[in-house]
Protein backbone atom coordinates (compact mmCIF):
# COMPACT_ATOMS: atom_id res chain seq x y z
CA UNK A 1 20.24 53.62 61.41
CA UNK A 2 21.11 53.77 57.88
CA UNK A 3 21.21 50.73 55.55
CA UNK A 4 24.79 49.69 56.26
CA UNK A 5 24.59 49.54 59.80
CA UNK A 6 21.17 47.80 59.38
CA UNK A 7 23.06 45.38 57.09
CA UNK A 8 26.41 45.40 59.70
CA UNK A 9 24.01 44.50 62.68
CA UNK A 10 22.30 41.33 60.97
CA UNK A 11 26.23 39.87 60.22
CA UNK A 12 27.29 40.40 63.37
CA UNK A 13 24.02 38.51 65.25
CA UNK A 14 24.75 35.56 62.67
CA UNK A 15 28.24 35.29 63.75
CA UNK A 16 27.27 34.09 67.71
CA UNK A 17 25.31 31.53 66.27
CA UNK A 18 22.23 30.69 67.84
CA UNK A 19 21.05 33.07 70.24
CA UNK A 20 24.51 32.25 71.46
CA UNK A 21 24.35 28.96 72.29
CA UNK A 22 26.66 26.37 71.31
CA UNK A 23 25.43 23.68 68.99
CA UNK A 24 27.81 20.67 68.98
CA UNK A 25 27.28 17.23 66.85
CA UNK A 26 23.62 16.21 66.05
CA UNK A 27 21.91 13.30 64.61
CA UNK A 28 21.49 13.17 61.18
CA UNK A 29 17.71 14.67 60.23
CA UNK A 30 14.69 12.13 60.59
CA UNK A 31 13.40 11.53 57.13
CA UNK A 32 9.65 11.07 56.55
CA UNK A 33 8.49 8.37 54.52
CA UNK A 34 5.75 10.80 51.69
CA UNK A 35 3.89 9.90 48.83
CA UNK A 36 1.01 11.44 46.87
CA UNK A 37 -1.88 9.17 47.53
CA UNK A 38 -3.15 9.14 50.95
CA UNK A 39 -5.32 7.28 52.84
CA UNK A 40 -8.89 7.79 54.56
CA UNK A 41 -10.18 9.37 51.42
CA UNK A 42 -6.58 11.37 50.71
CA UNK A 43 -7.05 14.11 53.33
CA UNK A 44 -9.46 12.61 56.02
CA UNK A 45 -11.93 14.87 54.18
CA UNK A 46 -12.04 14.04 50.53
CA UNK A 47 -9.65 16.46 49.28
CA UNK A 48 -5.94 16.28 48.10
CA UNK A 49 -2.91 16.66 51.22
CA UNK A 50 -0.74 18.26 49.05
CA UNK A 51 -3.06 20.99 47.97
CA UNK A 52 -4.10 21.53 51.85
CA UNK A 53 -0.81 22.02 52.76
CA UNK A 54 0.24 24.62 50.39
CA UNK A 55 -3.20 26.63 51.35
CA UNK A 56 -2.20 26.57 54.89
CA UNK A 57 -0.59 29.86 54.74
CA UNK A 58 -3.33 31.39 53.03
CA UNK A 59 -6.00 29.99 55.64
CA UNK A 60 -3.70 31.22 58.51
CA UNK A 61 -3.97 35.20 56.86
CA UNK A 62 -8.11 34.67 56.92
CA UNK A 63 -7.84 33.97 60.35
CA UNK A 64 -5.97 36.81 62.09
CA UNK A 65 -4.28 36.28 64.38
CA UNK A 66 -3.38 33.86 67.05
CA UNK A 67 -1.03 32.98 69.98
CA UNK A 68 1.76 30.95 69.76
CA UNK A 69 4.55 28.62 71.42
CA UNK A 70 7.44 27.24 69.97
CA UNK A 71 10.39 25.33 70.75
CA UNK A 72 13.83 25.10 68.96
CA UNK A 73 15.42 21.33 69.89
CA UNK A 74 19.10 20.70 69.31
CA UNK A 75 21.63 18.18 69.78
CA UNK A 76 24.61 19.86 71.46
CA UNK A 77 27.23 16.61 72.72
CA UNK A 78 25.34 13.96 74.80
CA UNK A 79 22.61 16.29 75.76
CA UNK A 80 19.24 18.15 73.82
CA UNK A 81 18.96 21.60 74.47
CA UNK A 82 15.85 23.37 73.81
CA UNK A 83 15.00 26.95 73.58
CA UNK A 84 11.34 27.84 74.17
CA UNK A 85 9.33 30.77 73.04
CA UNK A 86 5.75 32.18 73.64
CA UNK A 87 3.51 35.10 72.03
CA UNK A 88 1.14 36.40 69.34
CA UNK A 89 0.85 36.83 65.83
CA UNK A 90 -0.80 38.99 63.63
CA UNK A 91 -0.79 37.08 60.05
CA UNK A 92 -2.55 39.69 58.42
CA UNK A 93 -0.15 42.72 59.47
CA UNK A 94 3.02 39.72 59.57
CA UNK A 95 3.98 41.13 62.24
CA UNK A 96 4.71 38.86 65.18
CA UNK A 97 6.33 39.09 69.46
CA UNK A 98 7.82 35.81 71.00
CA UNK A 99 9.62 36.07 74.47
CA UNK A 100 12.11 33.65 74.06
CA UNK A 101 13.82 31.57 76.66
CA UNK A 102 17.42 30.25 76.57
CA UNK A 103 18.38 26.73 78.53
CA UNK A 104 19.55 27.10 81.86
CA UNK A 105 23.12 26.23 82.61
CA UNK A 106 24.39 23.19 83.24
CA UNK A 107 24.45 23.35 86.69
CA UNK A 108 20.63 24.28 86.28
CA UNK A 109 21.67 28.07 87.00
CA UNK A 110 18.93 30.05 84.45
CA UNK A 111 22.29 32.04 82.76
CA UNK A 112 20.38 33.89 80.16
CA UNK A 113 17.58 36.41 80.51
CA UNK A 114 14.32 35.76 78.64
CA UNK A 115 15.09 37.70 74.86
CA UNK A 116 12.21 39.92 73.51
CA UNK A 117 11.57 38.98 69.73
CA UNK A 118 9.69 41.18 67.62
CA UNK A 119 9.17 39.23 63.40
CA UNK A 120 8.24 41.88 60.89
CA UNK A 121 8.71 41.35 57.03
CA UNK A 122 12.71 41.08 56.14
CA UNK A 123 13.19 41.72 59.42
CA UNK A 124 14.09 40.42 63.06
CA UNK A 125 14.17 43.09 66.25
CA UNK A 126 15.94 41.30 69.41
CA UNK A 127 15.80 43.09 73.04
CA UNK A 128 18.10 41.67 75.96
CA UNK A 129 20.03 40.24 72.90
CA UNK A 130 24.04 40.57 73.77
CA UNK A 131 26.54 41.24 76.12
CA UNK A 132 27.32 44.93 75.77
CA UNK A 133 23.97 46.27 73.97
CA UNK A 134 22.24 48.25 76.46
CA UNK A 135 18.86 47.31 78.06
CA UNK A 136 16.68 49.79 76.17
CA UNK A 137 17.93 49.13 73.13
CA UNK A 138 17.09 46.58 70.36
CA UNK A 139 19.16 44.73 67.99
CA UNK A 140 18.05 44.55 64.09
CA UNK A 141 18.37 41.91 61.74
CA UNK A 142 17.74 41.62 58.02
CA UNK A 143 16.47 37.98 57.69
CA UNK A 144 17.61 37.70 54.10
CA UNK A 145 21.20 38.15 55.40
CA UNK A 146 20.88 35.39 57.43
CA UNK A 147 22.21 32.01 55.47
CA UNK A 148 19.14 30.22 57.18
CA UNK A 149 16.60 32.80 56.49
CA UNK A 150 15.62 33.10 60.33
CA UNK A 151 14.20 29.44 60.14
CA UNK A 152 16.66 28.89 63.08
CA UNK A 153 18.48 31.78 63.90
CA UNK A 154 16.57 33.50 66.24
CA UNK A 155 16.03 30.00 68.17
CA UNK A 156 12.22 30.48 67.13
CA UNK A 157 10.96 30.11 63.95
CA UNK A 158 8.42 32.64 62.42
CA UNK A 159 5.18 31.07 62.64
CA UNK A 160 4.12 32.59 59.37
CA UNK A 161 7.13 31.45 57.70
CA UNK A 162 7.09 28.52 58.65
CA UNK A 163 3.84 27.99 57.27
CA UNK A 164 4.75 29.56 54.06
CA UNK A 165 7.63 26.81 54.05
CA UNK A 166 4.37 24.50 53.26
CA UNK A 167 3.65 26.45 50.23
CA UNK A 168 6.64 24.14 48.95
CA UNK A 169 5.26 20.59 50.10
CA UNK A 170 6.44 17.97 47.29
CA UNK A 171 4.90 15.04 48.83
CA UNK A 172 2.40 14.49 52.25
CA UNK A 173 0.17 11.84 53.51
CA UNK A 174 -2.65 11.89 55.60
CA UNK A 175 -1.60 10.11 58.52
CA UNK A 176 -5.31 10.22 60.56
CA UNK A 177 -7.21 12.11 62.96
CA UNK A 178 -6.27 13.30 66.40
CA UNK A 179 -6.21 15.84 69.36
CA UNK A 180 -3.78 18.95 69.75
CA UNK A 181 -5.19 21.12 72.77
CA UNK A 182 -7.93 19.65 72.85
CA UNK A 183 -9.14 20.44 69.51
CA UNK A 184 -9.67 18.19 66.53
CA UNK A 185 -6.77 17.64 63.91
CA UNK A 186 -5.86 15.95 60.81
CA UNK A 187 -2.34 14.68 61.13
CA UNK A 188 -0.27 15.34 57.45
CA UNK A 189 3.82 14.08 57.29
CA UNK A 190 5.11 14.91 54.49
CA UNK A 191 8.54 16.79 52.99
CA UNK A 192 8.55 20.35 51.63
CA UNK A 193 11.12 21.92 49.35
CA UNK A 194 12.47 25.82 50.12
CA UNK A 195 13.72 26.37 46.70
CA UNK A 196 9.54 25.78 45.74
CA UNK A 197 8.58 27.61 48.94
CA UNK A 198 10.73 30.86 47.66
CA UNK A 199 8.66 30.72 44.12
CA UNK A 200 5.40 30.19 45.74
CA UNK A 201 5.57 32.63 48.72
CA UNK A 202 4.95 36.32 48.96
CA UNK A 203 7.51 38.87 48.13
CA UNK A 204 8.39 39.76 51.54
CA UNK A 205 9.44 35.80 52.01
CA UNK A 206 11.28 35.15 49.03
CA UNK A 207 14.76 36.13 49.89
CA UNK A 208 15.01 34.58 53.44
CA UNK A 209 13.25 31.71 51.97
CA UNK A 210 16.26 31.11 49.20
CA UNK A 211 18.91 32.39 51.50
CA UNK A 212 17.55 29.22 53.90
CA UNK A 213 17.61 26.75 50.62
CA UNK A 214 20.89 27.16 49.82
CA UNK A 215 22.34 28.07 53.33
CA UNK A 216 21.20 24.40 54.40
CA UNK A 217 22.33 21.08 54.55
CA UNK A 218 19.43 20.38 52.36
CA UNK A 219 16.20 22.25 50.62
CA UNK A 220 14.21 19.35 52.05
CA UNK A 221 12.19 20.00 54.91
CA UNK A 222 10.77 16.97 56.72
CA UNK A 223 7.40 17.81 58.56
CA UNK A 224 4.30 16.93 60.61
CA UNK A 225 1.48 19.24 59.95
CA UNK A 226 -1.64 19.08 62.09
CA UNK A 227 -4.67 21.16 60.91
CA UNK A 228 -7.91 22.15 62.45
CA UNK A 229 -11.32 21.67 60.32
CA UNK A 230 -11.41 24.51 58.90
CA UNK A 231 -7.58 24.13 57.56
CA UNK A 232 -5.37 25.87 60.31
CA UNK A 233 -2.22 24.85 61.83
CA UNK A 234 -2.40 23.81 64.90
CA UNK A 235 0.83 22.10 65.27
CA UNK A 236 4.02 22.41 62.63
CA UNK A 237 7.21 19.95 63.29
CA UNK A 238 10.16 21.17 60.78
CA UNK A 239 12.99 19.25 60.54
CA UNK A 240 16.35 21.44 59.24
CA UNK A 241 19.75 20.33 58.83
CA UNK A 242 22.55 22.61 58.46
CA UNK A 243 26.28 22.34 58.42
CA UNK A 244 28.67 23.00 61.46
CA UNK A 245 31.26 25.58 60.35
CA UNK A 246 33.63 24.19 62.29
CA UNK A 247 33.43 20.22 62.39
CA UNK A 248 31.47 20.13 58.70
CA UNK A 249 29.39 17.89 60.15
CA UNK A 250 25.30 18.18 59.83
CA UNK A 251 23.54 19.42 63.02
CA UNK A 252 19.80 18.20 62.97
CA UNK A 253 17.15 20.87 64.13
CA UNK A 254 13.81 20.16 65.02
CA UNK A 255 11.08 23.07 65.30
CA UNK A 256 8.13 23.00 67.16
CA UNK A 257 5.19 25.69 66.61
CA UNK A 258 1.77 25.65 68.58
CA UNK A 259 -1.14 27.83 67.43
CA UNK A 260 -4.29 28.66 69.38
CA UNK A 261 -6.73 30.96 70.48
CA UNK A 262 -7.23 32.35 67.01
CA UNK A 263 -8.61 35.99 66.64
CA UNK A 264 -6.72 37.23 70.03
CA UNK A 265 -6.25 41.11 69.71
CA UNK A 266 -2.72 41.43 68.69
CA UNK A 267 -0.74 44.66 68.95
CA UNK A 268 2.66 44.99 67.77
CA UNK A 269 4.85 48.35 67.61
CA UNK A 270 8.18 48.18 66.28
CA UNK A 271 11.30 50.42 67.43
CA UNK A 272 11.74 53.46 66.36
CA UNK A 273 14.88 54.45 64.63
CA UNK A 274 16.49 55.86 67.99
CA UNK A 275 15.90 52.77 70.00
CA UNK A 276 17.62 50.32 67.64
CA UNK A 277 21.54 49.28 68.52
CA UNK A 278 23.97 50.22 66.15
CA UNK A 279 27.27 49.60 67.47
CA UNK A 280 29.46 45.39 67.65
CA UNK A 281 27.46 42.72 69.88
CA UNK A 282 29.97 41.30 71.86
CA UNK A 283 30.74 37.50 70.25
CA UNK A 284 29.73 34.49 72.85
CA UNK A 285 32.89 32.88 71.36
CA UNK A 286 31.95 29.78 69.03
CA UNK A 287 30.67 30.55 65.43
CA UNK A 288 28.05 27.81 64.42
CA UNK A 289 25.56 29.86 62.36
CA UNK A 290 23.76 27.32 59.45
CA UNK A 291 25.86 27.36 56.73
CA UNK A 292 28.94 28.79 58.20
C-alpha cells in the first residue's frame, strides 16, 4: 500500500465514527477538583504527585510489558454503552494487541464480531473491522490523521498513550492508598493537558497527541491514576470530551485501562504489506468522529 492509500484508509475509518457505533448526547465531562499540594506527605511516599505522574510513562518502558483491559464508556440517548477490550503490551517495542468487543444490540443480540486491534507507533491495524473488507485482511490507520489521535477512535485507548497523556499533568493530588487487583495503589486525581503531553512525549506520540488537543472539546484531560509501589499504572480513568458533528453538542468519554501481570512474554507481528485493505469500508451511516 503506498502512502496515499495508507493516508485514504485512516479518513475513511474516521468517517464511521467509533468502531461504528452511534454516539448520541452525553453528559458534560466530570471535572476533578486538582491542586499542587497534596496530602499524606504529597504522594503517600514523600515525593511530589505531579512529578510521579509525568514519570509514569517512563516507569511503564522499564517494566516491559504487561496485559491489559480497557473499556470505552459512552453516553448514547438514555442508555451507556461500553466497548470492552483485552490484551498485551509491549512498552518497550510500543507495540500493542487488544481484541475488542462491541455492545450487543439492543435486543441483547451480540451484532458485532469481536475486532482484532494491533497499536504500533503512528499507527492503528483493525481485523474484522467493516462491512465489505474481507476476513483476512486488515484495515490501516495513521493515528495522526485521526482528529482525536486514537485516544477514542479505536473504542480502546493505547495503553502507552495514554500514559504518555500523563507526561502533561498540570495539577494532581494524592487522594490515599488502596487496592486494584489485589495489589497495593496510591490513588492520584488530577487534570493533564495534551498540548503539554505533545511537547513532553516521544516523537512517535507527538502528532496524534496534538491532532487529539485540538480535535477536542478541550486539551484538559480529567483523570484518576492509580500506581503500584514501584510507580506503575495499575489503573488510568481519562475523561475526553469531544464535539458531535452533527448536534455540536459535547459527548463525554470516559476511558478505563487495567494493567497487570507485568513482564508477560509479548509477541506482536504486524501485517505485511499484502494483507492490509486498500479499497472504501463500507460507512455504518452516522458520522460522529471527535471533532467532526
Amino acid at each position: 500500500m503506498d502512502r496515499r492509500q495508507h493516508r485514504r484508509s485512516g479518513r475513511t475509518v474516521v468517517a464511521v465514527g467509533i468502531l461504528g457505533i452511534t454516539v448520541g448526547l452525553g453528559a458534560a465531562t466530570t471535572g476533578c477538583s486538582a491542586s499542587g499540594v497534596a496530602a499524606e506527605g504529597v504522594s503517600g511516599a514523600g515525593g511530589d504527585p505531579v512529578a510521579a505522574l509525568r514519570q509514569a510513562a517512563g516507569t511503564l518502558r522499564g517494566a516491559g510489558s504487561s496485559k491489559a483491559t480497557t473499556s470505552m464508556e459512552m453516553a448514547t440517548g438514555g442508555t451507556r454503552v461500553t466497548i470492552r477490550g483485552k490484551g498485551v503490551y509491549d512498552y518497550r517495542r510500543r507495540l500493542g494487541q487488544l481484541t475488542v468487543v462491541l455492545p450487543e444490540d439492543p435486543a441483547g443480540t451480540a451484532e458485532h464480531r469481536p475486532i482484532t486491534e494491533l497499536l504500533a507507533p503512528g499507527a492503528l491495524f483493525m481485523k474484522n473491522r467493516g462491512a465489505g473488507v474481507p476476513a483476512d485482511k486488515w484495515v490501516q490507520v495513521e493515528t495522526a490523521t485521526l482528529s482525536d489521535g486514537n485516544l477514542v477512535t479505536g473504542g480502546a485507548t493505547d495503553p502507552y498513550t495514554a500514559a504518555e497523556v500523563l507526561r502533561g499533568t498540570r495539577t494532581a493530588t494524592y487522594v490515599g492508598r488502596t487496592e486494584v487487583g489485589g495489589t497495593q495503589v496510591r490513588h492520584y486525581r488530577g487534570t493533564a493537558d495534551l498540548s503539554r503531553a505533545a511537547k513532553s512525549v516521544s516523537a512517535d506520540d507527538k502528532a496524534p497527541l496534538r491532532a487529539a488537543a485540538k480535535g477536542f472539546a478541550t486539551a484538559e484531560v480529567p483523570f484518576d491514576a492509580y500506581l503500584d509501589d514501584r510507580g506503575r499504572i495499575r489503573k488510568l480513568r481519562q475523561h475526553f470530551s469531544f464535539v458531535n458533528g452533527r448536534s455540536k453538542t459535547a459527548v463525554a468519554v470516559a476511558s478505563i485501562t487495567l494493567l497487570y501481570d507485568f513482564g508477560t512474554p509479548v509477541d506482536v507481528r504486524l501485517p505485511s504489506p499484502k494483507d492490509i485493505y486498500a479499497g472504501r469500508i463500507a460507512d455504518s451511516g452516522t458520522e460522529n468522529r471527535p471533532g467532526h
